[in-house]
PDB file of N, CA and C in Angstrom:
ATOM      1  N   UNK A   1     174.891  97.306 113.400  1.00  0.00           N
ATOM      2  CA  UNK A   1     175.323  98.195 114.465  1.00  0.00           C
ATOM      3  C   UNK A   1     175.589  99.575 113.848  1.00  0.00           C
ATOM      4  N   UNK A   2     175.199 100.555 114.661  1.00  0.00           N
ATOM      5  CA  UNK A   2     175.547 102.147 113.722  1.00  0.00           C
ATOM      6  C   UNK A   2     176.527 102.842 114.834  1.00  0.00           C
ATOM      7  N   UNK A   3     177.266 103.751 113.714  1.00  0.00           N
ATOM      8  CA  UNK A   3     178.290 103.834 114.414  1.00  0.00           C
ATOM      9  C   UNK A   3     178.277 105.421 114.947  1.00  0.00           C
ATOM     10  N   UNK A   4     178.717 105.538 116.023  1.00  0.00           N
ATOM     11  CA  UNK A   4     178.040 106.870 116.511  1.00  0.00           C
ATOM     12  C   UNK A   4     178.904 107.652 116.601  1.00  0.00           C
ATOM     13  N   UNK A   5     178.253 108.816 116.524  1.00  0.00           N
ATOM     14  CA  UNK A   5     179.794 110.113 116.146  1.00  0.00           C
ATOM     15  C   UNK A   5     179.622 111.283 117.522  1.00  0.00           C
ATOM     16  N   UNK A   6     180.984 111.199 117.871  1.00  0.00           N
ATOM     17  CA  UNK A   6     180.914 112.575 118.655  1.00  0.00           C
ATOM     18  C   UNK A   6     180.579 113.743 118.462  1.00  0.00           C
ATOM     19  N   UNK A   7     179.391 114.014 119.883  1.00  0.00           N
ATOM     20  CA  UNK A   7     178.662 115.025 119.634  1.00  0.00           C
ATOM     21  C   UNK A   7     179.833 116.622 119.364  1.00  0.00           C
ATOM     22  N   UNK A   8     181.238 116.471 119.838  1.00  0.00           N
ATOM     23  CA  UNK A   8     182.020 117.716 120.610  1.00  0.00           C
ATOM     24  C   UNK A   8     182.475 117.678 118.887  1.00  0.00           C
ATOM     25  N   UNK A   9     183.006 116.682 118.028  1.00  0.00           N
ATOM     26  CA  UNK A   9     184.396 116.648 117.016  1.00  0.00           C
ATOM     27  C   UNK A   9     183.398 116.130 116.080  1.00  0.00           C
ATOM     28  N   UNK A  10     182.820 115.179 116.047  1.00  0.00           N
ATOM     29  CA  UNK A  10     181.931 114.602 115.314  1.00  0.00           C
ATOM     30  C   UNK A  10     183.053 113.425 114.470  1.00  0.00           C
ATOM     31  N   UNK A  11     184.117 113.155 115.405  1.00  0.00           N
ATOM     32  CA  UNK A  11     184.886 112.019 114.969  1.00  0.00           C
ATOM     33  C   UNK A  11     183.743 110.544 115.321  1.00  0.00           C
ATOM     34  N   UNK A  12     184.322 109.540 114.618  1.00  0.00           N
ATOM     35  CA  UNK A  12     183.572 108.566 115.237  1.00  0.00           C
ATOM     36  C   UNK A  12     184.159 107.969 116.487  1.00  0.00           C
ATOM     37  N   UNK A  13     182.945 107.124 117.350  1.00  0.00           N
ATOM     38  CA  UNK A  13     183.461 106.403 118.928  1.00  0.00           C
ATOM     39  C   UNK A  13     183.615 105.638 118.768  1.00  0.00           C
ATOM     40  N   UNK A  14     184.314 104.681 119.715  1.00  0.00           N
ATOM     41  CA  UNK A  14     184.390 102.971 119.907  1.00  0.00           C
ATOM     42  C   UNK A  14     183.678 102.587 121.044  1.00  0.00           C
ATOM     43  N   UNK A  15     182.952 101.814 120.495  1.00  0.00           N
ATOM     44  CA  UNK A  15     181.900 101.010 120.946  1.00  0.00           C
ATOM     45  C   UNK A  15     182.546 100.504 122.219  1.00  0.00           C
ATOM     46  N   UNK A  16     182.188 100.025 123.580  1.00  0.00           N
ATOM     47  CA  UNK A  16     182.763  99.456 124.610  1.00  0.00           C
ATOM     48  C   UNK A  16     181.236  99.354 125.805  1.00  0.00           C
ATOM     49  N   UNK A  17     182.079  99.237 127.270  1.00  0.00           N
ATOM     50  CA  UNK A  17     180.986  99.191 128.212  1.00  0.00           C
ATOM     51  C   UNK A  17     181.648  99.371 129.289  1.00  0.00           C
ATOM     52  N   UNK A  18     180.970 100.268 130.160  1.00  0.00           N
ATOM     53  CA  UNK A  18     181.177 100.146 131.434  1.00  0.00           C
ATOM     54  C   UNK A  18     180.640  98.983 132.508  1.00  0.00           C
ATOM     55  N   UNK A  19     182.025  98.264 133.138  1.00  0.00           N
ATOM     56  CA  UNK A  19     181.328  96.997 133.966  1.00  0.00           C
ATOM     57  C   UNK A  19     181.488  97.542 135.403  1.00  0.00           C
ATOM     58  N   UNK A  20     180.199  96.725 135.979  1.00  0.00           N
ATOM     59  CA  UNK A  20     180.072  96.661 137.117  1.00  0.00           C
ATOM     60  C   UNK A  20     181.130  95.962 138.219  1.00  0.00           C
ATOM     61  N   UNK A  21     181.694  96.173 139.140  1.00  0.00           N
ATOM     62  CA  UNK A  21     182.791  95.221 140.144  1.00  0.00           C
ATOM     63  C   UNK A  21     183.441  95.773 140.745  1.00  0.00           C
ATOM     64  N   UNK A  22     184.405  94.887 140.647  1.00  0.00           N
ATOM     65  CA  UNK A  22     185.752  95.491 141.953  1.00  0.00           C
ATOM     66  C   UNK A  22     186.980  96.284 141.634  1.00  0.00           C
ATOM     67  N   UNK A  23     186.754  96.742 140.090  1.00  0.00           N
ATOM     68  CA  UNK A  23     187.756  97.749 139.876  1.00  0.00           C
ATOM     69  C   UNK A  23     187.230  98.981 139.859  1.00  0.00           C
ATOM     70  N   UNK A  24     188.235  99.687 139.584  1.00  0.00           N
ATOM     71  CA  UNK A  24     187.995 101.337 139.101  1.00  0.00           C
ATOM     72  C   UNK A  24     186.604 101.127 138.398  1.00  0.00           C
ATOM     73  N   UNK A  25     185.951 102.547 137.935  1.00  0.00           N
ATOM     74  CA  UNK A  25     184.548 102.636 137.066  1.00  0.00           C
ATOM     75  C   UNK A  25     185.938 102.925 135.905  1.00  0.00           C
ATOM     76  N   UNK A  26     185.494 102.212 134.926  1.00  0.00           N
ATOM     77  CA  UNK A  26     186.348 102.283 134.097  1.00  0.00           C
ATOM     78  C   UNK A  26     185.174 102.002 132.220  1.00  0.00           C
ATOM     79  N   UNK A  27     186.007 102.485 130.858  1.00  0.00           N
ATOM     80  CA  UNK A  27     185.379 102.005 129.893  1.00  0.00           C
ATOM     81  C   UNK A  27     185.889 101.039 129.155  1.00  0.00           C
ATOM     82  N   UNK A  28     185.863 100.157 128.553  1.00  0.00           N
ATOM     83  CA  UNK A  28     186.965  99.196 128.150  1.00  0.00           C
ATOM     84  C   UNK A  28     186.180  98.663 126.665  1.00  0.00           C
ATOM     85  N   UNK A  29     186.679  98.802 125.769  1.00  0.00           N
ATOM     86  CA  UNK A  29     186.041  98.203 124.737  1.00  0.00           C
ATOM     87  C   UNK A  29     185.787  96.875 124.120  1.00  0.00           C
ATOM     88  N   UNK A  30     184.700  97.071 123.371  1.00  0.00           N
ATOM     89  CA  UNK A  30     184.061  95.858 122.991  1.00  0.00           C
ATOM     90  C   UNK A  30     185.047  94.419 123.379  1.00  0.00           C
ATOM     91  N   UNK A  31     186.076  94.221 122.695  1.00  0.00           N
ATOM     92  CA  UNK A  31     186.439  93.238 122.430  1.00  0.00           C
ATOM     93  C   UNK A  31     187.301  92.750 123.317  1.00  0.00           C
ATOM     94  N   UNK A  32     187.394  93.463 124.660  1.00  0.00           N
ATOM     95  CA  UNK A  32     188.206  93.106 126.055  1.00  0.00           C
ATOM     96  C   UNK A  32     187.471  92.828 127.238  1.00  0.00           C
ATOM     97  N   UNK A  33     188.201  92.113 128.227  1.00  0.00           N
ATOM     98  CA  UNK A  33     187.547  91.813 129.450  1.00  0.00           C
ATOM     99  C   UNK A  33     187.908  92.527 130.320  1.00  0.00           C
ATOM    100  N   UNK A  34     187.167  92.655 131.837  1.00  0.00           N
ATOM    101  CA  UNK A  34     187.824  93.470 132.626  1.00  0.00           C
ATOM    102  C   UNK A  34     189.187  92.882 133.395  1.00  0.00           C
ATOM    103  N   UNK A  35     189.539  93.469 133.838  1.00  0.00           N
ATOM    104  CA  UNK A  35     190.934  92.629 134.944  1.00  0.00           C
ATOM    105  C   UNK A  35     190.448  91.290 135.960  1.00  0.00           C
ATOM    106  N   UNK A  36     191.402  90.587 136.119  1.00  0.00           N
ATOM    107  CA  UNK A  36     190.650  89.701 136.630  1.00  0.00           C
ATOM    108  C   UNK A  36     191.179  89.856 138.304  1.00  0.00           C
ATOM    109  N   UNK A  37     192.051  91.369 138.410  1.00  0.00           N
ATOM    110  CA  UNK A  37     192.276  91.433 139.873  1.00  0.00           C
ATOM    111  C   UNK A  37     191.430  92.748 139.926  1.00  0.00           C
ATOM    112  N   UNK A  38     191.211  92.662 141.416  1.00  0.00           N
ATOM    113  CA  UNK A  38     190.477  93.977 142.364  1.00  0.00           C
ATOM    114  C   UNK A  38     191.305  95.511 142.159  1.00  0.00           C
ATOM    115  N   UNK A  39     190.855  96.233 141.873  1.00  0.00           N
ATOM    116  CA  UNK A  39     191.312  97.482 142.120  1.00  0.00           C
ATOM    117  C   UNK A  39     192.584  97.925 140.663  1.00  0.00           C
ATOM    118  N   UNK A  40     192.089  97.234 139.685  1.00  0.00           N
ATOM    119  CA  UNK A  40     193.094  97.063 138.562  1.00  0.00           C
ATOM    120  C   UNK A  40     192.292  97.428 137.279  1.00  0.00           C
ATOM    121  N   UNK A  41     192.489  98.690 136.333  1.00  0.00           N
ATOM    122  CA  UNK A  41     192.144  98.425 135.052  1.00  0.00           C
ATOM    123  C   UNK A  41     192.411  97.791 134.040  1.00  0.00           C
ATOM    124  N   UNK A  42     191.734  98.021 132.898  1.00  0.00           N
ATOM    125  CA  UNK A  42     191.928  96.680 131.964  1.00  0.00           C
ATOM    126  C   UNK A  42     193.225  97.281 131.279  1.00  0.00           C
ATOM    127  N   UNK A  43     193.585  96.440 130.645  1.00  0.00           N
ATOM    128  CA  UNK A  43     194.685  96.855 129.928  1.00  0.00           C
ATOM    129  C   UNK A  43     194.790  98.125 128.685  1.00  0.00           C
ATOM    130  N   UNK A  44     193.628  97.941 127.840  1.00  0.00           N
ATOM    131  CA  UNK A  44     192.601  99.108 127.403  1.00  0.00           C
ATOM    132  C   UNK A  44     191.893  99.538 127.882  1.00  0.00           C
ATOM    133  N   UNK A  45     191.625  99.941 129.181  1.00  0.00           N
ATOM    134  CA  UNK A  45     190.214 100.519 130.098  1.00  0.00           C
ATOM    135  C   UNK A  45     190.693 101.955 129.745  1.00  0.00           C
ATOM    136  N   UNK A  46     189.753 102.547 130.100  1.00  0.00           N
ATOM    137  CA  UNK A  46     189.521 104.140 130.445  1.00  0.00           C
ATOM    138  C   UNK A  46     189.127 104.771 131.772  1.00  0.00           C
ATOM    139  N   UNK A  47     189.916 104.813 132.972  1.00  0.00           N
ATOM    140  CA  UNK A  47     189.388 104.828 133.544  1.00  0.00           C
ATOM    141  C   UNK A  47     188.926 106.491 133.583  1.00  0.00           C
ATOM    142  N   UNK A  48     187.565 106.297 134.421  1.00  0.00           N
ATOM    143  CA  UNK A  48     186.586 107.184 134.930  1.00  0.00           C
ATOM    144  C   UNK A  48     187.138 108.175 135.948  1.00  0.00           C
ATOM    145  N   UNK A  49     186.159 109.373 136.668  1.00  0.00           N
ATOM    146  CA  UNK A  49     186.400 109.876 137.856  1.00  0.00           C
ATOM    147  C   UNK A  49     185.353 108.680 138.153  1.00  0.00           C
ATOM    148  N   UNK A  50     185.958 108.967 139.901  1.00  0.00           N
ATOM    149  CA  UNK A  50     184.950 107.570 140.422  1.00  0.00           C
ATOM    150  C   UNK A  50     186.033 107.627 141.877  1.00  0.00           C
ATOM    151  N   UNK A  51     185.264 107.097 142.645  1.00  0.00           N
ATOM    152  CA  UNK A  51     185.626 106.681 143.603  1.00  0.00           C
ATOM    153  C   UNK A  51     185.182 105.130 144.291  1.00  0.00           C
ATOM    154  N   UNK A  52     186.128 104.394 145.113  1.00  0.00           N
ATOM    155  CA  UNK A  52     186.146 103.113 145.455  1.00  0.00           C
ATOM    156  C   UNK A  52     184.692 102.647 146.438  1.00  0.00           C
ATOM    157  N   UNK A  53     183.573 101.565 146.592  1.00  0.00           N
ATOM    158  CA  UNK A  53     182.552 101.766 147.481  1.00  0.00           C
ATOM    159  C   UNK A  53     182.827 100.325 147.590  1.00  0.00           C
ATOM    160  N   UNK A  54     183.123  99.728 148.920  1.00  0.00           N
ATOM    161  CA  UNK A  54     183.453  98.763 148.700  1.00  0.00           C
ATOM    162  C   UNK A  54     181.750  98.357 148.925  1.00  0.00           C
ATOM    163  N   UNK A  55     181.687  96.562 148.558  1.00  0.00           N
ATOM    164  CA  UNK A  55     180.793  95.771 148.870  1.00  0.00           C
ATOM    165  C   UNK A  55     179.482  96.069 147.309  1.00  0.00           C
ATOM    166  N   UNK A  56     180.320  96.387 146.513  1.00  0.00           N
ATOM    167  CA  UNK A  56     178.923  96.339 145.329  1.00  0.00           C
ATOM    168  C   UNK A  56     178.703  95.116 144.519  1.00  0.00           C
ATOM    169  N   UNK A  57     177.476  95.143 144.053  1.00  0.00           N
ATOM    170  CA  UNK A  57     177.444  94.193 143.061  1.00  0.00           C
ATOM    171  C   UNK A  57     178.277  93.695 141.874  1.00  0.00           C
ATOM    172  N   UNK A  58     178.064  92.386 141.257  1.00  0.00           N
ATOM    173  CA  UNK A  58     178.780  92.486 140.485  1.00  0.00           C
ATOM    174  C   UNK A  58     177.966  91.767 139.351  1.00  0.00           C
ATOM    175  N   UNK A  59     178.171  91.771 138.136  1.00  0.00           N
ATOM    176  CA  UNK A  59     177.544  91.025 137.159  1.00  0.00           C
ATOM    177  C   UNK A  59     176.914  91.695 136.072  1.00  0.00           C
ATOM    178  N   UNK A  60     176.396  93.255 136.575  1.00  0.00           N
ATOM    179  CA  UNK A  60     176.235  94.541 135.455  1.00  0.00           C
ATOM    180  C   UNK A  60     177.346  95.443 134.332  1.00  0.00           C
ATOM    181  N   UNK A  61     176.590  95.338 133.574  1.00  0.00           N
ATOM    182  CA  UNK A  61     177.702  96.461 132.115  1.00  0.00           C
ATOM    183  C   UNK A  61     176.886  97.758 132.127  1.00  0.00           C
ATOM    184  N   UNK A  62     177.238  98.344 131.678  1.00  0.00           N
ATOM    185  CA  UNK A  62     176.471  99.757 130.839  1.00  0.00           C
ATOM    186  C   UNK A  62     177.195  99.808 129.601  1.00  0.00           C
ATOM    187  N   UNK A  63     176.168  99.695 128.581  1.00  0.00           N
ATOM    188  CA  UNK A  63     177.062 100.052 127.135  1.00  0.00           C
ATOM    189  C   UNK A  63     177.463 101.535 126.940  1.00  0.00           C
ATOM    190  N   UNK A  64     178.146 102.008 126.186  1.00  0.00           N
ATOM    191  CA  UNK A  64     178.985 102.812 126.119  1.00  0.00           C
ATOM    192  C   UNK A  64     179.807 103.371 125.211  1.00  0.00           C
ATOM    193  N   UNK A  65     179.982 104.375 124.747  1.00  0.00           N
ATOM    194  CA  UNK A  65     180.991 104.895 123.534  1.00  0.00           C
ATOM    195  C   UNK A  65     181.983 105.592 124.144  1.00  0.00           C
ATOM    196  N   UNK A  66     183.251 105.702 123.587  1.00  0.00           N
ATOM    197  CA  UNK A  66     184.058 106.663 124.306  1.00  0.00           C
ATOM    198  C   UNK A  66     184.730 107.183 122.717  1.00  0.00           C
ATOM    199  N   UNK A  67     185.039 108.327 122.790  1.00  0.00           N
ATOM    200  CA  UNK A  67     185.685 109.472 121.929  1.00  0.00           C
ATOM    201  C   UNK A  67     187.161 109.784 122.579  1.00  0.00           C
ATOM    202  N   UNK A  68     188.295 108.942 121.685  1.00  0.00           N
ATOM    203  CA  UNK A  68     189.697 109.140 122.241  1.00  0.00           C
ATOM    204  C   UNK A  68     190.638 110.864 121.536  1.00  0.00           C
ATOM    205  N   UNK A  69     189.573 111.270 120.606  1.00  0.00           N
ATOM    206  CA  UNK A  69     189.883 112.918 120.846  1.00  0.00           C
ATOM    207  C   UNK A  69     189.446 113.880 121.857  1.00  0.00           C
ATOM    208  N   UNK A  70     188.478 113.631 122.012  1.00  0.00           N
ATOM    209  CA  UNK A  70     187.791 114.335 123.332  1.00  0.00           C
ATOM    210  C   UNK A  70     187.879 113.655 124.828  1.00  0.00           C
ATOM    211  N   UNK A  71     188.387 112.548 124.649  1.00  0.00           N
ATOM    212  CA  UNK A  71     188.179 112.284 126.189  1.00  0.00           C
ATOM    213  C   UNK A  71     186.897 112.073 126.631  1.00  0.00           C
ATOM    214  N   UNK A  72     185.923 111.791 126.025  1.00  0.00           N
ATOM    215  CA  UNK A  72     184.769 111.795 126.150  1.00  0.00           C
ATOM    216  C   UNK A  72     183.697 110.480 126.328  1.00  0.00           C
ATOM    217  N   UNK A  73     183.105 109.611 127.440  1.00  0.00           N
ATOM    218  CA  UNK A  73     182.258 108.465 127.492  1.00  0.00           C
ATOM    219  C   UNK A  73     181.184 108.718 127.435  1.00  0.00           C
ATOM    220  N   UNK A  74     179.747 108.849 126.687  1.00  0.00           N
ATOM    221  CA  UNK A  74     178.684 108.625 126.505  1.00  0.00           C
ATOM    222  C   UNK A  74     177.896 107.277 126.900  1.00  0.00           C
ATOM    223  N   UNK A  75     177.242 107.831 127.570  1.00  0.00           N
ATOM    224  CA  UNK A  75     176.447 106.066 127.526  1.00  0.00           C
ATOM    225  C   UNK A  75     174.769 106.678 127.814  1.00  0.00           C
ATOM    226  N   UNK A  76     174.124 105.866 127.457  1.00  0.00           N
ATOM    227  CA  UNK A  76     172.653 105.879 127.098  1.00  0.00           C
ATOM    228  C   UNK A  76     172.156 105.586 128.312  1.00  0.00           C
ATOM    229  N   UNK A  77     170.703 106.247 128.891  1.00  0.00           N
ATOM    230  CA  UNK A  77     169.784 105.436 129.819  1.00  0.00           C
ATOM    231  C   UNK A  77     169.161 104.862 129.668  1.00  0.00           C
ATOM    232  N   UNK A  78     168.119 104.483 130.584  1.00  0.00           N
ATOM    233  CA  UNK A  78     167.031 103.366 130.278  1.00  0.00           C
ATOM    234  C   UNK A  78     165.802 104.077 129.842  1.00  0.00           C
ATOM    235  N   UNK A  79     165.793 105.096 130.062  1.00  0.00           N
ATOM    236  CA  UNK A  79     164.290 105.703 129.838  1.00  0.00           C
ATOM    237  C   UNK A  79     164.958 107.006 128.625  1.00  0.00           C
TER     238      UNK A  79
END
């Protein structure tokens, strides 16, 4: 795994993911789960700007880095 450095500080990120569901858009790292109630971040989450839509899917991540000097979530596309 390589470890990726912020583009703003060039500190290094922690690895995590954004999940798909019934909470906040939130980032939560690697080694945590999301909440297991509705409308609740994780205990380490990050949450996002974002707003609530009810009725979405559920079962998707987006991987993800976040930079806790900058405040900053990166995440990669598909193309």
């Amino acid at each position: 795994m390589s470890i990726m450095k912020c583009p703003y500080c060039q500190n290094e990120m922690q690895s995590g993911f954004i999940p798909n569901g019934g909470q906040p858009v939130q980032w939560i790292p690697n080694d945590e789960k999301p909440s297991i109630f509705n409308f609740t971040v994780a205990d380490h989450g990050i949450p996002l700007l974002n707003q609530f839509k009810p009725l979405k899917a559920n079962g998707y991540i987006a991987e993800a880095n976040y930079c806790p000097t900058c405040k900053v979530v990166i995440a990669p596309t598909k193309e």
